[in-house]
PDB file of N, CA and C in Angstrom:
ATOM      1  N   UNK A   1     157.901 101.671  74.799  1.00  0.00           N
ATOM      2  CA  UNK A   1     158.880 102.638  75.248  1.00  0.00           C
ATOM      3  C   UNK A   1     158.184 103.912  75.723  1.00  0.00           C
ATOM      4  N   UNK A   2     158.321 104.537  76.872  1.00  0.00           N
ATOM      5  CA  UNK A   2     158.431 105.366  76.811  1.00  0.00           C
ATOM      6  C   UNK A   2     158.887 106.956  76.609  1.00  0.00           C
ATOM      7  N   UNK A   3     157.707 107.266  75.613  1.00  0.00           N
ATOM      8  CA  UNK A   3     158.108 108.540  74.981  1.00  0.00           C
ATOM      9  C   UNK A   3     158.614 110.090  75.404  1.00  0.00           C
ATOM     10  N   UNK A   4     157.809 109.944  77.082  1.00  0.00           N
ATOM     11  CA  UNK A   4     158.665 111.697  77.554  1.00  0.00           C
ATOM     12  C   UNK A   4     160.263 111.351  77.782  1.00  0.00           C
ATOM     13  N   UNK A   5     160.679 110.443  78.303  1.00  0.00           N
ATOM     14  CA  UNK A   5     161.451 109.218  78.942  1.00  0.00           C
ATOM     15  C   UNK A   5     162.673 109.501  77.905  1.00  0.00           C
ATOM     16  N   UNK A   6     162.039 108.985  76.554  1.00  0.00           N
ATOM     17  CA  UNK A   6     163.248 109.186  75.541  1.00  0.00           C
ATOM     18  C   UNK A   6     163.184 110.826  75.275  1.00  0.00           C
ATOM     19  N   UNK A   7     162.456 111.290  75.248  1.00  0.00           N
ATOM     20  CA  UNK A   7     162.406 113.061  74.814  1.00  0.00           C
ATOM     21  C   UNK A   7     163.691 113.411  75.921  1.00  0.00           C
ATOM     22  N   UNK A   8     163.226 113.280  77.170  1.00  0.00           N
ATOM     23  CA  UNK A   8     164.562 113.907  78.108  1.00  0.00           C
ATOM     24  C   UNK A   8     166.121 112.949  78.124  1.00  0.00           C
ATOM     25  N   UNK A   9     166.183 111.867  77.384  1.00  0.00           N
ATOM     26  CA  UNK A   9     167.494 111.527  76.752  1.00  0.00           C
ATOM     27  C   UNK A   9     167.808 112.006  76.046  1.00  0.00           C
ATOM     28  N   UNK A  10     166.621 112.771  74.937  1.00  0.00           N
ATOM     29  CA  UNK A  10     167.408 112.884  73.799  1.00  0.00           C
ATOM     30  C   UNK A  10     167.975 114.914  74.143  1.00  0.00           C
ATOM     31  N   UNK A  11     167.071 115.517  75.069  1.00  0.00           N
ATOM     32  CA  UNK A  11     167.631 116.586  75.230  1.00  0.00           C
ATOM     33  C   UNK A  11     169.141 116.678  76.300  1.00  0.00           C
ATOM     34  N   UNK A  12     168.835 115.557  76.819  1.00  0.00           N
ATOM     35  CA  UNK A  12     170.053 115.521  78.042  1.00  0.00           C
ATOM     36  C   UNK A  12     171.122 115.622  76.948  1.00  0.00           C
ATOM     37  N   UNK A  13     171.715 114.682  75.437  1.00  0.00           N
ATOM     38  CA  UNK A  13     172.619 114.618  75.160  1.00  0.00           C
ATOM     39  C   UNK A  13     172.612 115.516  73.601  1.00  0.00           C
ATOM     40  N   UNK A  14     171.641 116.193  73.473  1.00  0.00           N
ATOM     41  CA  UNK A  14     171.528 117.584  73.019  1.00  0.00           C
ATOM     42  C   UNK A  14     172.389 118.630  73.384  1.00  0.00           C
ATOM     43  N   UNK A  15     171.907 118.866  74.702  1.00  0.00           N
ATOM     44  CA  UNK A  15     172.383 119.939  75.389  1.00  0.00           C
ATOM     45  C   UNK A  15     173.167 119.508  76.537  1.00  0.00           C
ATOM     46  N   UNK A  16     172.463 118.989  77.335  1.00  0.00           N
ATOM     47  CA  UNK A  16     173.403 118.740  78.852  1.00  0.00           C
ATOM     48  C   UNK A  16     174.595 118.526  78.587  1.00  0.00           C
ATOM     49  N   UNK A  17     175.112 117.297  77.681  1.00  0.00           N
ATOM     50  CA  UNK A  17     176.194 116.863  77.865  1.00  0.00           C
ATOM     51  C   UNK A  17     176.971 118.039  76.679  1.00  0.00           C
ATOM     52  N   UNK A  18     176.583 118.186  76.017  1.00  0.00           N
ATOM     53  CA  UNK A  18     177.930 119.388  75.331  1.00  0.00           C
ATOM     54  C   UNK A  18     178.354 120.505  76.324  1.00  0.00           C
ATOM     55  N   UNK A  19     177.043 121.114  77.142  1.00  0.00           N
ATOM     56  CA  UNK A  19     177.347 121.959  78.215  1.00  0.00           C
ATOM     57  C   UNK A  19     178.597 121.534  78.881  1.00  0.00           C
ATOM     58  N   UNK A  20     178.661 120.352  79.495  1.00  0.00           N
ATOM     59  CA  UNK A  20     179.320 119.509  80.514  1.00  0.00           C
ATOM     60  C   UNK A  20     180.947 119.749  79.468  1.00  0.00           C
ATOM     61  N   UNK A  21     180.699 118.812  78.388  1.00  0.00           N
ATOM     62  CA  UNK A  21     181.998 119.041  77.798  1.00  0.00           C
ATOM     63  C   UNK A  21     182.716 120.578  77.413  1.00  0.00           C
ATOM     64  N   UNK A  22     181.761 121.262  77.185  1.00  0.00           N
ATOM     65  CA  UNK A  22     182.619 123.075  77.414  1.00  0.00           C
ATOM     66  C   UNK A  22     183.186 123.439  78.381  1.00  0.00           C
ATOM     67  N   UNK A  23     182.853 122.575  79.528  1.00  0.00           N
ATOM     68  CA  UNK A  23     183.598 123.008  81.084  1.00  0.00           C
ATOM     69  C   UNK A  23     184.313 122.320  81.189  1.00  0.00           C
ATOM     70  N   UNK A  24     184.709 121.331  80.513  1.00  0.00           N
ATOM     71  CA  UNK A  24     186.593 120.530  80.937  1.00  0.00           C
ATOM     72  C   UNK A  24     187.313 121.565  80.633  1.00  0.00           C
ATOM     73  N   UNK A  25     187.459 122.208  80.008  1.00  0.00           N
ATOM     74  CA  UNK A  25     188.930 123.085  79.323  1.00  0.00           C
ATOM     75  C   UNK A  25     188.792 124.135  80.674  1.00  0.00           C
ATOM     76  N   UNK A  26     187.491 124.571  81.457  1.00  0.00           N
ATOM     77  CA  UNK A  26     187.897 125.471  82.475  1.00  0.00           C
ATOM     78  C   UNK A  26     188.308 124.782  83.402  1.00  0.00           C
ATOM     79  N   UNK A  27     187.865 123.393  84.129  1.00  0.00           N
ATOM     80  CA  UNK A  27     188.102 122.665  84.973  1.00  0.00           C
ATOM     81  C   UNK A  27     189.377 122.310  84.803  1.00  0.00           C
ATOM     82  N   UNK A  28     190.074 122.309  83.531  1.00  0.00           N
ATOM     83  CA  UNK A  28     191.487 121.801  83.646  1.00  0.00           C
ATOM     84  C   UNK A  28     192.186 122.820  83.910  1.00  0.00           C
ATOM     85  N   UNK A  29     191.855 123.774  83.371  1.00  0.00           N
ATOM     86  CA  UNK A  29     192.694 125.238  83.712  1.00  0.00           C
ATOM     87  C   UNK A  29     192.766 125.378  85.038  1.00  0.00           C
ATOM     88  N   UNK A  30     191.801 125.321  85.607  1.00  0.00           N
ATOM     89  CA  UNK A  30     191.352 125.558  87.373  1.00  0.00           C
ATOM     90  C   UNK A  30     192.752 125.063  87.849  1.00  0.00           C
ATOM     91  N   UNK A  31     192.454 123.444  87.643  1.00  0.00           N
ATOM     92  CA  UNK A  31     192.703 122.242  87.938  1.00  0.00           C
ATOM     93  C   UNK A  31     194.649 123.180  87.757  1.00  0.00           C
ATOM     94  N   UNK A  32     194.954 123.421  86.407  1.00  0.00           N
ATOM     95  CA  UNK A  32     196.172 123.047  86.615  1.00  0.00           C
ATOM     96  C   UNK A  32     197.140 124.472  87.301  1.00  0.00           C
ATOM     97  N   UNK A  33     196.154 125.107  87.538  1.00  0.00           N
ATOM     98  CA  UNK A  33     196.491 126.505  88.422  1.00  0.00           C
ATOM     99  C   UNK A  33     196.562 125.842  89.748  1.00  0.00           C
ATOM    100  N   UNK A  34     195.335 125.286  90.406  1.00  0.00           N
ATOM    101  CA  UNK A  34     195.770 124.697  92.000  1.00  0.00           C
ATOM    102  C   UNK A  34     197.419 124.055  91.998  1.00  0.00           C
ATOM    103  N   UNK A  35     197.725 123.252  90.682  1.00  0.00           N
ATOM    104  CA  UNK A  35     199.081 122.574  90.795  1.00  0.00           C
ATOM    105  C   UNK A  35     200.074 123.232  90.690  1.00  0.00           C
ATOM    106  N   UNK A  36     199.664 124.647  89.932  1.00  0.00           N
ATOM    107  CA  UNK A  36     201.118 125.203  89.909  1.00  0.00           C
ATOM    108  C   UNK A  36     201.284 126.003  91.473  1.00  0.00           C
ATOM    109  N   UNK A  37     200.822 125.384  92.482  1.00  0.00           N
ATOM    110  CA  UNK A  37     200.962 126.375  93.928  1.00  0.00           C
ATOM    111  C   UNK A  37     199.605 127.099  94.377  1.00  0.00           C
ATOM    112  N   UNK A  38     198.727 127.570  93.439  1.00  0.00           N
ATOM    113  CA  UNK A  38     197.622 127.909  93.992  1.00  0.00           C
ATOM    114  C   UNK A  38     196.378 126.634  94.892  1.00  0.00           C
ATOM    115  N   UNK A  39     197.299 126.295  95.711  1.00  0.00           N
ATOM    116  CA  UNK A  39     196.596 125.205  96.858  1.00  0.00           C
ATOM    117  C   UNK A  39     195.234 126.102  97.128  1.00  0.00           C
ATOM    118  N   UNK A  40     193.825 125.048  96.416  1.00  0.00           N
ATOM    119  CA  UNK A  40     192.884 125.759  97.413  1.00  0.00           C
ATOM    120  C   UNK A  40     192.728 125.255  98.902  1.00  0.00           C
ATOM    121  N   UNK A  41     192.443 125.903  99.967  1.00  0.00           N
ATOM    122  CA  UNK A  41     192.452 125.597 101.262  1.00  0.00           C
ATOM    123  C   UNK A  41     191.037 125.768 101.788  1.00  0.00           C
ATOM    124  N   UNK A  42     190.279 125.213 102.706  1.00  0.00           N
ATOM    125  CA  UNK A  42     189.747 124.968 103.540  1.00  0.00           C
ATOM    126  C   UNK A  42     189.882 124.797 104.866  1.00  0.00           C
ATOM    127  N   UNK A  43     189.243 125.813 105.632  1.00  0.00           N
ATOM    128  CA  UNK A  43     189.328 125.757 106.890  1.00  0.00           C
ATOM    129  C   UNK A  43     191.106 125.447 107.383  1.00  0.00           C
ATOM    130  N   UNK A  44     192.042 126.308 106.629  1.00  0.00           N
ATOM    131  CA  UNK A  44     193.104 125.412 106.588  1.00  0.00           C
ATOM    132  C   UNK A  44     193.670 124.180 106.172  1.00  0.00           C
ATOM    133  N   UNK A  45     192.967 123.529 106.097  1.00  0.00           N
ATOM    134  CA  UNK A  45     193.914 122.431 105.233  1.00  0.00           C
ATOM    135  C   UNK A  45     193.244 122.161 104.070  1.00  0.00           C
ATOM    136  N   UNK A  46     195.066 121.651 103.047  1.00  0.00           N
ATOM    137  CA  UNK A  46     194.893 121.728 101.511  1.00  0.00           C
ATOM    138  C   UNK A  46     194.353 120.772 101.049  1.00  0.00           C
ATOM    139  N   UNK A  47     193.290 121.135 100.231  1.00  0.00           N
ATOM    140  CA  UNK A  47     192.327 119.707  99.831  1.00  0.00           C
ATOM    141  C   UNK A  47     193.282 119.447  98.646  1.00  0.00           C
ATOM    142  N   UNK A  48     194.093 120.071  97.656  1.00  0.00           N
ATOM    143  CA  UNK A  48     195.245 119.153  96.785  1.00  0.00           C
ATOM    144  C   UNK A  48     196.285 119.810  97.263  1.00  0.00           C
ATOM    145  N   UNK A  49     197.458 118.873  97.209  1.00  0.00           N
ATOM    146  CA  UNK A  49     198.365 119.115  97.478  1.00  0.00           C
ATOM    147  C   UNK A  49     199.533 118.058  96.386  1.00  0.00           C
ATOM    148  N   UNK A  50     200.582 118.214  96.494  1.00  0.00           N
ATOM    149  CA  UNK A  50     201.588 117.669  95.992  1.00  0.00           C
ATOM    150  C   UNK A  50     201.708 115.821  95.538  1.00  0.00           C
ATOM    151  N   UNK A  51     201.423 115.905  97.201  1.00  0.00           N
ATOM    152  CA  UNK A  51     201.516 114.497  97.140  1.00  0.00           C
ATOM    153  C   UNK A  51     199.736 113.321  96.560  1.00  0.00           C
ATOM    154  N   UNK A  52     198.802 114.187  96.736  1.00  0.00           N
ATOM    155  CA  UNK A  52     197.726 113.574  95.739  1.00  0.00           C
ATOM    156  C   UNK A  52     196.823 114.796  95.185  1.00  0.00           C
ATOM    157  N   UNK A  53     197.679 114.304  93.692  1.00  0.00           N
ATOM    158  CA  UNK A  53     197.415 115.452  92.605  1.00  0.00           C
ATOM    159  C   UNK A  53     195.486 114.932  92.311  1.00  0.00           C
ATOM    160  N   UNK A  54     195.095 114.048  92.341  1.00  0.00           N
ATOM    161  CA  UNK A  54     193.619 114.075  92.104  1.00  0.00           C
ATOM    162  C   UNK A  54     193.172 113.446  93.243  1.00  0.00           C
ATOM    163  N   UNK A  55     191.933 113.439  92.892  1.00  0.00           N
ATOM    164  CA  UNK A  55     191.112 112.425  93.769  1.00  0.00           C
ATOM    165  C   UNK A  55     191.006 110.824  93.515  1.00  0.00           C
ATOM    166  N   UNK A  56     191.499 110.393  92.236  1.00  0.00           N
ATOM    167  CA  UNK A  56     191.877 109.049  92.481  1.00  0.00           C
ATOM    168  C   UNK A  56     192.874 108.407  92.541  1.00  0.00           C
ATOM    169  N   UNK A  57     193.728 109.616  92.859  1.00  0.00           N
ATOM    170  CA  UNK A  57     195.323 108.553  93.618  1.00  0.00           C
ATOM    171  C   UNK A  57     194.976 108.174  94.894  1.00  0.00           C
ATOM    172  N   UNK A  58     193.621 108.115  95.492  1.00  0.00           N
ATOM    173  CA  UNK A  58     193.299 107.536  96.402  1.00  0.00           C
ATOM    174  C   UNK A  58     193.754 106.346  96.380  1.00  0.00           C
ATOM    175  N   UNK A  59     193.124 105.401  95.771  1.00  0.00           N
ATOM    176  CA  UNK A  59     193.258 104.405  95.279  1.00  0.00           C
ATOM    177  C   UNK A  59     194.723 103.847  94.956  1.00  0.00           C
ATOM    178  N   UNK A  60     195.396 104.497  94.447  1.00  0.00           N
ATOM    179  CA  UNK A  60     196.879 104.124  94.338  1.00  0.00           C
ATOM    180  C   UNK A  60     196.876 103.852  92.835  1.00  0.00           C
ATOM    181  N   UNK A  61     196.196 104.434  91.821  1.00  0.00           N
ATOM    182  CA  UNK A  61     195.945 104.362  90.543  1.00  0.00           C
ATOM    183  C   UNK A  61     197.749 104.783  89.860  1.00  0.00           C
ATOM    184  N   UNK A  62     198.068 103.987  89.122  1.00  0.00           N
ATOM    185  CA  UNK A  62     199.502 103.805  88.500  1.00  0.00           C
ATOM    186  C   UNK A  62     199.191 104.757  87.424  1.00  0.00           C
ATOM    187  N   UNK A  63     199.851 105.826  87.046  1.00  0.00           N
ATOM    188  CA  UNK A  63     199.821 106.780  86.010  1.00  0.00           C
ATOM    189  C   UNK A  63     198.815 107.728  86.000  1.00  0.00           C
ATOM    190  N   UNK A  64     197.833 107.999  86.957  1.00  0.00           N
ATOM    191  CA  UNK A  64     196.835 108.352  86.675  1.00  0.00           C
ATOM    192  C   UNK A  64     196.952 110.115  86.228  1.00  0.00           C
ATOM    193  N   UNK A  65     197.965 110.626  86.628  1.00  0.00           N
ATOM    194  CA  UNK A  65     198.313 112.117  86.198  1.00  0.00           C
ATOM    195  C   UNK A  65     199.074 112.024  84.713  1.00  0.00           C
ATOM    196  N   UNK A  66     199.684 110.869  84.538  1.00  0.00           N
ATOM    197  CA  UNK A  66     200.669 110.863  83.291  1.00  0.00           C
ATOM    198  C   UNK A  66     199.896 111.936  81.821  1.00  0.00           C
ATOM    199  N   UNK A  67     200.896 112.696  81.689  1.00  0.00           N
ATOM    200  CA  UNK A  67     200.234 113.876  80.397  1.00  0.00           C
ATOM    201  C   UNK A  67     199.315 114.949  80.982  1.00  0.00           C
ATOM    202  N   UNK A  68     199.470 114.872  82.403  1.00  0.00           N
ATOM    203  CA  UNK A  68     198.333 115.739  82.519  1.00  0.00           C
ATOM    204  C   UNK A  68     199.062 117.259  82.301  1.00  0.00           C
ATOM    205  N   UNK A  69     198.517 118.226  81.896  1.00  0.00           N
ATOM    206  CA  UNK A  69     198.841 119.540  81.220  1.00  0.00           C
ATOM    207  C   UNK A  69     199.896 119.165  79.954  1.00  0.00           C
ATOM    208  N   UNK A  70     199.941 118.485  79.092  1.00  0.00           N
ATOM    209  CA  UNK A  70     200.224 117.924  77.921  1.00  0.00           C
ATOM    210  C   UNK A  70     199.308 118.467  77.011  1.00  0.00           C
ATOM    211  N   UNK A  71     199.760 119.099  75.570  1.00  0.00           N
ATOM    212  CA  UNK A  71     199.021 119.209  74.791  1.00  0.00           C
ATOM    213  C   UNK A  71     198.662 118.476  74.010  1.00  0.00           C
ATOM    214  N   UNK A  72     199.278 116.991  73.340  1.00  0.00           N
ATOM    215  CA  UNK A  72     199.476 115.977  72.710  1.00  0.00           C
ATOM    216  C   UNK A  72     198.999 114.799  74.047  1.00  0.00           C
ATOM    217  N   UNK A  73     197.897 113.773  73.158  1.00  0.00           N
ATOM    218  CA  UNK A  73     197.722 113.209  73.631  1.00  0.00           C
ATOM    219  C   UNK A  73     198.443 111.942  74.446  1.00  0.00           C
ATOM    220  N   UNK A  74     198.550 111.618  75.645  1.00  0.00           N
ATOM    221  CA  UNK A  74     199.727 110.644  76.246  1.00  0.00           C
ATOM    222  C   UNK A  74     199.517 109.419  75.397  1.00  0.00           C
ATOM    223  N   UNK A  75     198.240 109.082  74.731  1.00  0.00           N
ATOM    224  CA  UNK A  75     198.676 107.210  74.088  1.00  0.00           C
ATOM    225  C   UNK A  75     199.529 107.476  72.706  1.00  0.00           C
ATOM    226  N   UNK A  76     199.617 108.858  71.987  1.00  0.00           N
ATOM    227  CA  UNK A  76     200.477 108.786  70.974  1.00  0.00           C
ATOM    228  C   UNK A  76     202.144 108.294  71.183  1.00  0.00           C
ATOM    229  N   UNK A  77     201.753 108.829  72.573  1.00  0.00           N
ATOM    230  CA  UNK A  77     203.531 108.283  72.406  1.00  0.00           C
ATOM    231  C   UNK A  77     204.007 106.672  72.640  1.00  0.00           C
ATOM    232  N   UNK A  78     203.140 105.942  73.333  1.00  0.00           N
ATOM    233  CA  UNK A  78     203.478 104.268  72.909  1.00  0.00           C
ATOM    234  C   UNK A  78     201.923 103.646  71.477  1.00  0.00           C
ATOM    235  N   UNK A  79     201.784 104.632  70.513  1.00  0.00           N
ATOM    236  CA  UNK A  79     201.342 103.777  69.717  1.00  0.00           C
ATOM    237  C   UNK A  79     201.683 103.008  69.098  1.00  0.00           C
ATOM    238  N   UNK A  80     202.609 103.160  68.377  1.00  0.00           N
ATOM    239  CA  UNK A  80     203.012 102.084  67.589  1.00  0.00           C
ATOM    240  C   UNK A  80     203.289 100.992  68.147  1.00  0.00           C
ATOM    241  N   UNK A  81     203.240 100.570  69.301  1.00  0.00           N
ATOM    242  CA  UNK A  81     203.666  99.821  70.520  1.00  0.00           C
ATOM    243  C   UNK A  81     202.299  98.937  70.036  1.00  0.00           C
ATOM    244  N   UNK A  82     201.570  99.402  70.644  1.00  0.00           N
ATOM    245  CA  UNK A  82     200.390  99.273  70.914  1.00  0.00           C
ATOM    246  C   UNK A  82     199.182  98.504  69.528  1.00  0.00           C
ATOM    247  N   UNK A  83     199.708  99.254  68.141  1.00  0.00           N
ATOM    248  CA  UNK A  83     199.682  98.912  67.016  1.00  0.00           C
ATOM    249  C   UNK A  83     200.064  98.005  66.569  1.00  0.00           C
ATOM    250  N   UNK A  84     201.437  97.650  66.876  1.00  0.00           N
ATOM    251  CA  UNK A  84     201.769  96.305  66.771  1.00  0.00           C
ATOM    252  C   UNK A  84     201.126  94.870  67.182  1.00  0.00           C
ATOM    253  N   UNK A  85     200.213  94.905  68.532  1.00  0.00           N
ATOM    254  CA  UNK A  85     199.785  94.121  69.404  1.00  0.00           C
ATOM    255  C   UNK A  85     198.640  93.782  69.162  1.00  0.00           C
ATOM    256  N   UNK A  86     197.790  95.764  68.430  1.00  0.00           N
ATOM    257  CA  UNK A  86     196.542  94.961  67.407  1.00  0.00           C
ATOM    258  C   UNK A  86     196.668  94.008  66.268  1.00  0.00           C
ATOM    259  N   UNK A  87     197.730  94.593  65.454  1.00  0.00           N
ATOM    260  CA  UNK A  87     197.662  93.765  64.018  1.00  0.00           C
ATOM    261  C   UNK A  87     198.291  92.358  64.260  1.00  0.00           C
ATOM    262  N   UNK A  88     198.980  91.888  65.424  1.00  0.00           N
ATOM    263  CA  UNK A  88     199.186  90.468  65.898  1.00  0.00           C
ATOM    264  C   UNK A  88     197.856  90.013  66.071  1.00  0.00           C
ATOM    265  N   UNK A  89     196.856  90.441  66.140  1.00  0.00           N
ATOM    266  CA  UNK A  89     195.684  89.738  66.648  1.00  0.00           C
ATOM    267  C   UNK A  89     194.610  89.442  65.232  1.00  0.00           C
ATOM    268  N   UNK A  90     195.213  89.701  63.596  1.00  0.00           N
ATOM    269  CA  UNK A  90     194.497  89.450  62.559  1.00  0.00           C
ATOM    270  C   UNK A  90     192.999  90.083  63.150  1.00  0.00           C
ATOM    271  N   UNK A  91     193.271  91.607  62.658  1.00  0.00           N
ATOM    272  CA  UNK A  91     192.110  92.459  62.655  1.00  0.00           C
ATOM    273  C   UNK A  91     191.832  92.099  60.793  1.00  0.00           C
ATOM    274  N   UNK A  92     190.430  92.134  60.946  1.00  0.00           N
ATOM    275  CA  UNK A  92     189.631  92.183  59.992  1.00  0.00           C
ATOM    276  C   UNK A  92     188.900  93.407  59.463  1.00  0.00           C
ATOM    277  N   UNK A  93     189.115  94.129  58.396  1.00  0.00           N
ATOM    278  CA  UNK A  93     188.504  95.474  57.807  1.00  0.00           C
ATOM    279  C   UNK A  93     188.296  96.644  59.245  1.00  0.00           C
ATOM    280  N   UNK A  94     189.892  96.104  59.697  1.00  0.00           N
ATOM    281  CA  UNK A  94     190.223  96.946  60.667  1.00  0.00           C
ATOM    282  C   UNK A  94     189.384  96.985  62.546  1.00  0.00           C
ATOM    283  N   UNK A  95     189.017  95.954  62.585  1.00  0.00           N
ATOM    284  CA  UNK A  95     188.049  95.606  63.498  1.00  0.00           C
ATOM    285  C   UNK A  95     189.025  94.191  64.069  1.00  0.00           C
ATOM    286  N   UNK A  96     188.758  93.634  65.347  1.00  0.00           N
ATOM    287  CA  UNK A  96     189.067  92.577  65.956  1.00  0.00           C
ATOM    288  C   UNK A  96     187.926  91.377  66.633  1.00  0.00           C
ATOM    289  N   UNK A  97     187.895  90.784  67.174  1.00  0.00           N
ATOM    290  CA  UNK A  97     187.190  89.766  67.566  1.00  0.00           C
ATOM    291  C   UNK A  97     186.806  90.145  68.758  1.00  0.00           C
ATOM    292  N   UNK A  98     185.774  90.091  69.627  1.00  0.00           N
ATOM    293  CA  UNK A  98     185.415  89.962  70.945  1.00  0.00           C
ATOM    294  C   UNK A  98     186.627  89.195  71.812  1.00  0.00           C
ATOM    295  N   UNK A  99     186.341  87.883  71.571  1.00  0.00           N
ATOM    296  CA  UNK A  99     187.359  86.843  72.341  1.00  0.00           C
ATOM    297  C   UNK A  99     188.441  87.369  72.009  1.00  0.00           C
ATOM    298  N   UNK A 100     189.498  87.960  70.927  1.00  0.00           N
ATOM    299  CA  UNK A 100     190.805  88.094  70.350  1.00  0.00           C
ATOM    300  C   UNK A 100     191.029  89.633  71.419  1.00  0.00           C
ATOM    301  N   UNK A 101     189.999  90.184  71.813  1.00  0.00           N
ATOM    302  CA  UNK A 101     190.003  91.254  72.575  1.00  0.00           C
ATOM    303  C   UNK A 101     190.407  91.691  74.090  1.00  0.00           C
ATOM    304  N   UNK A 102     189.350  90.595  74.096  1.00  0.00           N
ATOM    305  CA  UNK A 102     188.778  90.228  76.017  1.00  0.00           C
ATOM    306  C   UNK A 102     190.600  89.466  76.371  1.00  0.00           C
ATOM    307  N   UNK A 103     191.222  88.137  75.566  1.00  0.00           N
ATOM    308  CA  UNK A 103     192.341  87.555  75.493  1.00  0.00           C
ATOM    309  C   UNK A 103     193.371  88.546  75.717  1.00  0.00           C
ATOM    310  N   UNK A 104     193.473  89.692  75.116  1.00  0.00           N
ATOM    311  CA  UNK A 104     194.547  90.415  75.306  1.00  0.00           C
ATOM    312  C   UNK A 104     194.779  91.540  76.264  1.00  0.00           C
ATOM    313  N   UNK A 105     192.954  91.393  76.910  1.00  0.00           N
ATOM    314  CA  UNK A 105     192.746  92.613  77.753  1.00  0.00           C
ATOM    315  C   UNK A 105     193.229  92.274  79.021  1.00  0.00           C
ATOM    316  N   UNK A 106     192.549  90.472  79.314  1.00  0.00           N
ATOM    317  CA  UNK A 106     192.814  89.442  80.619  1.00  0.00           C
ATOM    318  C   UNK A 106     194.605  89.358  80.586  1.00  0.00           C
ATOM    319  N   UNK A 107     195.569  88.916  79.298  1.00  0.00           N
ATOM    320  CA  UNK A 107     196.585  89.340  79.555  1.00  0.00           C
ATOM    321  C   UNK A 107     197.395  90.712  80.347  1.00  0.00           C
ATOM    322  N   UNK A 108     196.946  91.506  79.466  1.00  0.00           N
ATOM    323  CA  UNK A 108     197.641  93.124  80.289  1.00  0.00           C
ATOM    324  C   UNK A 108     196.682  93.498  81.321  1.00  0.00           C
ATOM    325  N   UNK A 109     195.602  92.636  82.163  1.00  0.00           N
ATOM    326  CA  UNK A 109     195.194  92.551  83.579  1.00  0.00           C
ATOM    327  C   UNK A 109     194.164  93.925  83.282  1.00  0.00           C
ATOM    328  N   UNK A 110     193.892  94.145  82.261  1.00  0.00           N
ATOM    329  CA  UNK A 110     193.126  95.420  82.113  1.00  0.00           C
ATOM    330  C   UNK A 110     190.986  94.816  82.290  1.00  0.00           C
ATOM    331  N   UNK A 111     191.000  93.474  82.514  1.00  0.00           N
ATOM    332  CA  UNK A 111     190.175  92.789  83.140  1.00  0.00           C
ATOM    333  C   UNK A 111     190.300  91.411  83.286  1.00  0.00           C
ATOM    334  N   UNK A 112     189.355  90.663  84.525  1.00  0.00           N
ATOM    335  CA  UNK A 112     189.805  89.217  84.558  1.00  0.00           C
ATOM    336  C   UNK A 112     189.321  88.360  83.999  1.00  0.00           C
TER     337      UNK A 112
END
C-alpha cells in the first residue's frame, strides 16, 4: 500500500469532507432563497426557475424536491410503511440478507 496515498485519504476525510459538510446548511439556504423568487440570472436568463427546481429534474427524477425546505426528515413520514416490508423479510439481530435485499430492491425497480 501506499503510504503518502493513504496519509492524503486519511486527511481528505479529516478535514475536506467535514469542511464540505458545513457548507450544505449555506447551500441550502442559498438554494432556498433563489426559490422563494430570488431567481439568480445570467446574462438574462434564469438558470432556476419554477419549473426545474434543481439540476436533476433534468432527467425527469419523480420526487426529487419532495421535503425540500422541511425540517423533519421526508422518509419519517412513510416509515412505518416501510418497516413493515423490512420485518416481512425475517431480519436477523436486526440486519437482512443480501439476496432478501437485492429481491425487494429489483421489486420496487430501485435496481434490476
Amino acid at each position: 500500500m501506499d503510504k503518502k496515498l493513504l496519509d492524503r485519504v486519511d486527511k481528505m476525510l479529516a478535514e475536506d469532507v467535514p469542511k464540505l459538510m458545513s457548507m450544505i446548511p449555506q447551500e441550502e439556504h442559498a438554494y432556498l432563497q433563489l426559490q422563494a423568487g430570488n431567481n439568480l440570472t445570467s446574462q438574462g436568463n434564469t438558470i432556476f426557475n419554477d419549473q426545474q427546481a434543481t439540476p436533476f429534474e433534468l432527467g425527469g427524477v419523480e420526487g426529487i424536491n419532495a421535503g425540500l425546505g422541511e425540517t423533519d426528515w421526508i422518509v419519517t413520514r412513510s416509515r412505518h410503511e416501510y418497516d413493515q416490508v423490512f420485518n416481512q423479510l425475517s431480519p436477523q439481530n436486526g440486519k437482512i440478507s443480501g439476496a432478501a435485499a437485492k429481491q425487494e430492491m429489483v421489486k420496487s425497480k430501485l435496481v434490476s
